[in-house]
Structure formats: structure tokens, C-alpha cells
Protein backbone atom coordinates (compact mmCIF):
# COMPACT_ATOMS: atom_id res chain seq x y z
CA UNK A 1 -15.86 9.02 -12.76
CA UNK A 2 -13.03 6.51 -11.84
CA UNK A 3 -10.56 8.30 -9.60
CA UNK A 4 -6.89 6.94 -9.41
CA UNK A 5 -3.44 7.28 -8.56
CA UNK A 6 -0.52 7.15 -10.31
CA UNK A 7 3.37 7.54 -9.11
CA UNK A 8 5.18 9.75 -11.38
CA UNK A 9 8.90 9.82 -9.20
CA UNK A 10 10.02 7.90 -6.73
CA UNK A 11 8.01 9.71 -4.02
CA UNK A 12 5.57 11.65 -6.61
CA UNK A 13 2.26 10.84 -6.89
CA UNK A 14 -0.79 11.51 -8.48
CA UNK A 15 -4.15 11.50 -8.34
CA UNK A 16 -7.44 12.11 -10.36
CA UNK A 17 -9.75 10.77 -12.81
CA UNK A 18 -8.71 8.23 -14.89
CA UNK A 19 -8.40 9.33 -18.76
CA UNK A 20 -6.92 6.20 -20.45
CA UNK A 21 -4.99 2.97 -19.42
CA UNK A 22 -1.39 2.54 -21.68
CA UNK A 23 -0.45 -0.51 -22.84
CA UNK A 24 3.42 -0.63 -21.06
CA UNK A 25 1.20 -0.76 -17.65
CA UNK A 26 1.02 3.03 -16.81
CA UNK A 27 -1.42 5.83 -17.24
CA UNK A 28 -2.94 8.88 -17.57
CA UNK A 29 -4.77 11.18 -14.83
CA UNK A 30 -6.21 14.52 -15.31
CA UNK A 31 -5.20 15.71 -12.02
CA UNK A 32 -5.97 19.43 -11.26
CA UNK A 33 -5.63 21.26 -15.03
CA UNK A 34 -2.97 19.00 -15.76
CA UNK A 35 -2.66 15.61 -17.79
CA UNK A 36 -0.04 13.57 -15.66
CA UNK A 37 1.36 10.34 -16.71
CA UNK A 38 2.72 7.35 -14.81
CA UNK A 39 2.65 3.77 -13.35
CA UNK A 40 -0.60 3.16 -11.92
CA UNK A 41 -1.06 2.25 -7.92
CA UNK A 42 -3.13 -0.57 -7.35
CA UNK A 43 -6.13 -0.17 -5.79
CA UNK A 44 -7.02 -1.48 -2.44
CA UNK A 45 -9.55 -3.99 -1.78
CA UNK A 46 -11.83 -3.34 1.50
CA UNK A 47 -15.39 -2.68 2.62
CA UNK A 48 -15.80 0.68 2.97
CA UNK A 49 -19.27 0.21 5.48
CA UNK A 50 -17.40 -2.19 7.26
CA UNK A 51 -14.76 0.82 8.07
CA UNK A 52 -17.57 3.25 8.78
CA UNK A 53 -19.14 0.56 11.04
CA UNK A 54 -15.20 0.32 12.74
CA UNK A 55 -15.23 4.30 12.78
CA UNK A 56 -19.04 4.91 14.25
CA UNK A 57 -18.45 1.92 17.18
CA UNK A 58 -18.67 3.48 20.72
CA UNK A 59 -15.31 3.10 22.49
CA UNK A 60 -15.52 1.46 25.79
């Protein structure tokens, strides 16, 4: 399953699994029982054990 997000408004967003990437650069979610269109977000880039390593560290 490849979850992602998509902004449908200028402060609407979307998420949910991926059901096909369109050609003018946006896409298509099935978010809740809904099929929601619009211009994907891009995904981040970052470790996620290096944040749970960050999280889990004892504070001083």
C-alpha cells in the first residue's frame, strides 16, 4: 500500500492510498470511501530510526 497526500484547495488536503498517478502532475487517493483528486505533495526524505533513535534518547 503506498499512502499519499494530495492538496485539493488551497488549504485542503488529502490523504490515502495511492490509486493512480495523472499525467498533468496530480492524482488520485482513495481517502476514506471517497476517490479525491489533486496535485500530489512531495514526499519527505528522512530516516525514520534515526527519528525514533532522536525520540527514545534520555534527556539530560
Amino acid at each position: 500500500m503506498n499512502i499519499r497526500c494530495v492538496t485539493v484547495g488551497k488549504h485542503i488536503t488529502a490523504q490515502g492510498e495511492l490509486v493512480q498517478e495523472l499525467a498533468n502532475g496530480e492524482a488520485i487517493v482513495f481517502s476514506g470511501q471517497r476517490q479525491v483528486t489533486g496535485k500530489l505533495v512531495p514526499a519527505l526524505s528522512c530516516n525514520i530510526p534515526d527519528v525514533t533513535r532522536i525520540a527514545e534518547a534520555p534527556t539530560p
